[in-house]
Protein backbone atom coordinates (compact mmCIF):
# COMPACT_ATOMS: atom_id res chain seq x y z
CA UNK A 1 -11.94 -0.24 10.22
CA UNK A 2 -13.51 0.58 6.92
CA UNK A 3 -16.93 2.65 7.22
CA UNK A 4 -18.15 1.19 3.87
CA UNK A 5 -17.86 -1.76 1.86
CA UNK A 6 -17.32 -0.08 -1.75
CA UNK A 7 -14.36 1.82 -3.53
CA UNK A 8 -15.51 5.47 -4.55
CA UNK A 9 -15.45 6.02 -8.63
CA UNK A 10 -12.12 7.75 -8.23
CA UNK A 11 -10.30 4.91 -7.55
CA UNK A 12 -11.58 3.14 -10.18
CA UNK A 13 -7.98 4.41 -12.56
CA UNK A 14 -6.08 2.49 -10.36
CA UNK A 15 -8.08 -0.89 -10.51
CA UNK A 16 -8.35 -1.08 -14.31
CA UNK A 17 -7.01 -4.94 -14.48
CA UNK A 18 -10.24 -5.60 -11.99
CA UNK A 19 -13.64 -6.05 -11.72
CA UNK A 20 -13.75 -2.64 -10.09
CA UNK A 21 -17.37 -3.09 -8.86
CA UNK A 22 -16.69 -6.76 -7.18
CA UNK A 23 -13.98 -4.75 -5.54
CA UNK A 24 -14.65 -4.72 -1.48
CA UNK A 25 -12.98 -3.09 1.21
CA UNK A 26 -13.01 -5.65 3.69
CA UNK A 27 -11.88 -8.41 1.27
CA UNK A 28 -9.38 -6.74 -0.80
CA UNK A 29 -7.81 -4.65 1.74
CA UNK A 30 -4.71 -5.71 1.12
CA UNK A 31 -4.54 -5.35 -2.35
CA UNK A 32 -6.45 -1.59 -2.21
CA UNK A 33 -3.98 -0.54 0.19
CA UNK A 34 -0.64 -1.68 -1.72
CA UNK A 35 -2.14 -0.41 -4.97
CA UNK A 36 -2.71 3.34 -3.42
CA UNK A 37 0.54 3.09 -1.82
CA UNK A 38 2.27 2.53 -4.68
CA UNK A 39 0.55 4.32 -7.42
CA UNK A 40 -2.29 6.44 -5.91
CA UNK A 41 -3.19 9.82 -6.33
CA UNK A 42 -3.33 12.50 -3.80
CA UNK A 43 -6.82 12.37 -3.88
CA UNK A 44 -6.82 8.63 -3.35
CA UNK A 45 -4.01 8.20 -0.51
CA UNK A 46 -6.03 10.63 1.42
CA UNK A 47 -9.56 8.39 0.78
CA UNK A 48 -7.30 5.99 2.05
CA UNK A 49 -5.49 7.29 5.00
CA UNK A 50 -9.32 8.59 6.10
CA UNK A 51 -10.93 5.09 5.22
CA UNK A 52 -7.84 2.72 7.14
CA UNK A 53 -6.22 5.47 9.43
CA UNK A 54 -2.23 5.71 9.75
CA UNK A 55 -1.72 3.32 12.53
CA UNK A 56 -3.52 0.76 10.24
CA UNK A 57 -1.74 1.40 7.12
CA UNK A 58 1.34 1.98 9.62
CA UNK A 59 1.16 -1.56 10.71
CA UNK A 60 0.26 -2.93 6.99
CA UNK A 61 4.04 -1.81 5.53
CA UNK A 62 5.05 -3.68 8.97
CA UNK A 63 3.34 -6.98 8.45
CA UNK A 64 3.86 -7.00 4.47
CA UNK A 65 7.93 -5.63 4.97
CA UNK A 66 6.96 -3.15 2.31
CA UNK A 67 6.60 -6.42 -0.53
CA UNK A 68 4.81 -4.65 -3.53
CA UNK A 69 6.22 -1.35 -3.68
CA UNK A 70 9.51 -0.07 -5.02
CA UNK A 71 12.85 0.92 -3.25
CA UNK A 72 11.51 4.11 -3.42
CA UNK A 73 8.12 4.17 -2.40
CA UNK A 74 9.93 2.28 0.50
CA UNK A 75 11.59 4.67 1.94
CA UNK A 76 9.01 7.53 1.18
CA UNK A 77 6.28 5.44 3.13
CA UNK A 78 8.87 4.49 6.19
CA UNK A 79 9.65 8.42 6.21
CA UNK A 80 5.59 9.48 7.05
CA UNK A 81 5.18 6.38 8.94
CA UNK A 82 8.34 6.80 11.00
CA UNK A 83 9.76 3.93 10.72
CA UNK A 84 12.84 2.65 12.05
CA UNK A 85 16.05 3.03 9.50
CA UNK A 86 17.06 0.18 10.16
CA UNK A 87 13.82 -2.25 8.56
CA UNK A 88 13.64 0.26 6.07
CA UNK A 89 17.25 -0.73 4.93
CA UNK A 90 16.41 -4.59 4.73
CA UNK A 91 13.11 -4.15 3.06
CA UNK A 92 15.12 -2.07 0.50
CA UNK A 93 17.21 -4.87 0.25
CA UNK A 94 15.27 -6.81 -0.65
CA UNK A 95 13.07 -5.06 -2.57
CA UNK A 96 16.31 -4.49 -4.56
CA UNK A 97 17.22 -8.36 -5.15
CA UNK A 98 13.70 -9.09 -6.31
CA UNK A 99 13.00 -12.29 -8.20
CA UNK A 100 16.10 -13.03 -10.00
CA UNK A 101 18.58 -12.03 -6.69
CA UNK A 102 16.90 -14.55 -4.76
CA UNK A 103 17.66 -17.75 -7.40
């Protein structure tokens, strides 16, 4: 669980389309966590691994089927997270068919 309610300053490059000081842990998790997945720095996945722990962030790419991040990032985040090859495939999948495979 998150020890404090708002984002550090470093963070704030990855927010820029957002009020970045309306920003809260608690209420934007979700969106904080698939933004650092996807394009954070080194800096700012470890804030974040510290701030939601592995087995949170573990069980995040679980609930969400990796929706939000690329083919790529994918199969990067299934590798640290150990996740089975098998759900990494179909969230690839689908990842892959986007929008316009699904009309």
């Amino acid at each position: 669980m998150p020890a404090t309610t708002t984002l550090p300053k470093m963070l704030r490059p990855f927010f820029w389309d957002y009020p970045f000081a309306r920003l809260s842990i608690a209420r934007d998790r979700d969106l904080i966590i698939r933004r650092l997945l996807s394009i954070g720095s080194w800096d700012a996945v470890c804030w974040m691994r510290k701030q939601f722990g592995d087995q949170e962030l573990r069980n995040w790419l679980i609930a969400h089927k990796g929706r939000g991040l690329t083919p790529r990032q994918i199969r990067f985040w299934g590798l640290i997270y150990d996740l089975p090859a098998s759900q990494i495939n179909t969230w690839v999948q689908a990842a892959q068919n986007g929008v316009w495979g699904n009309r």
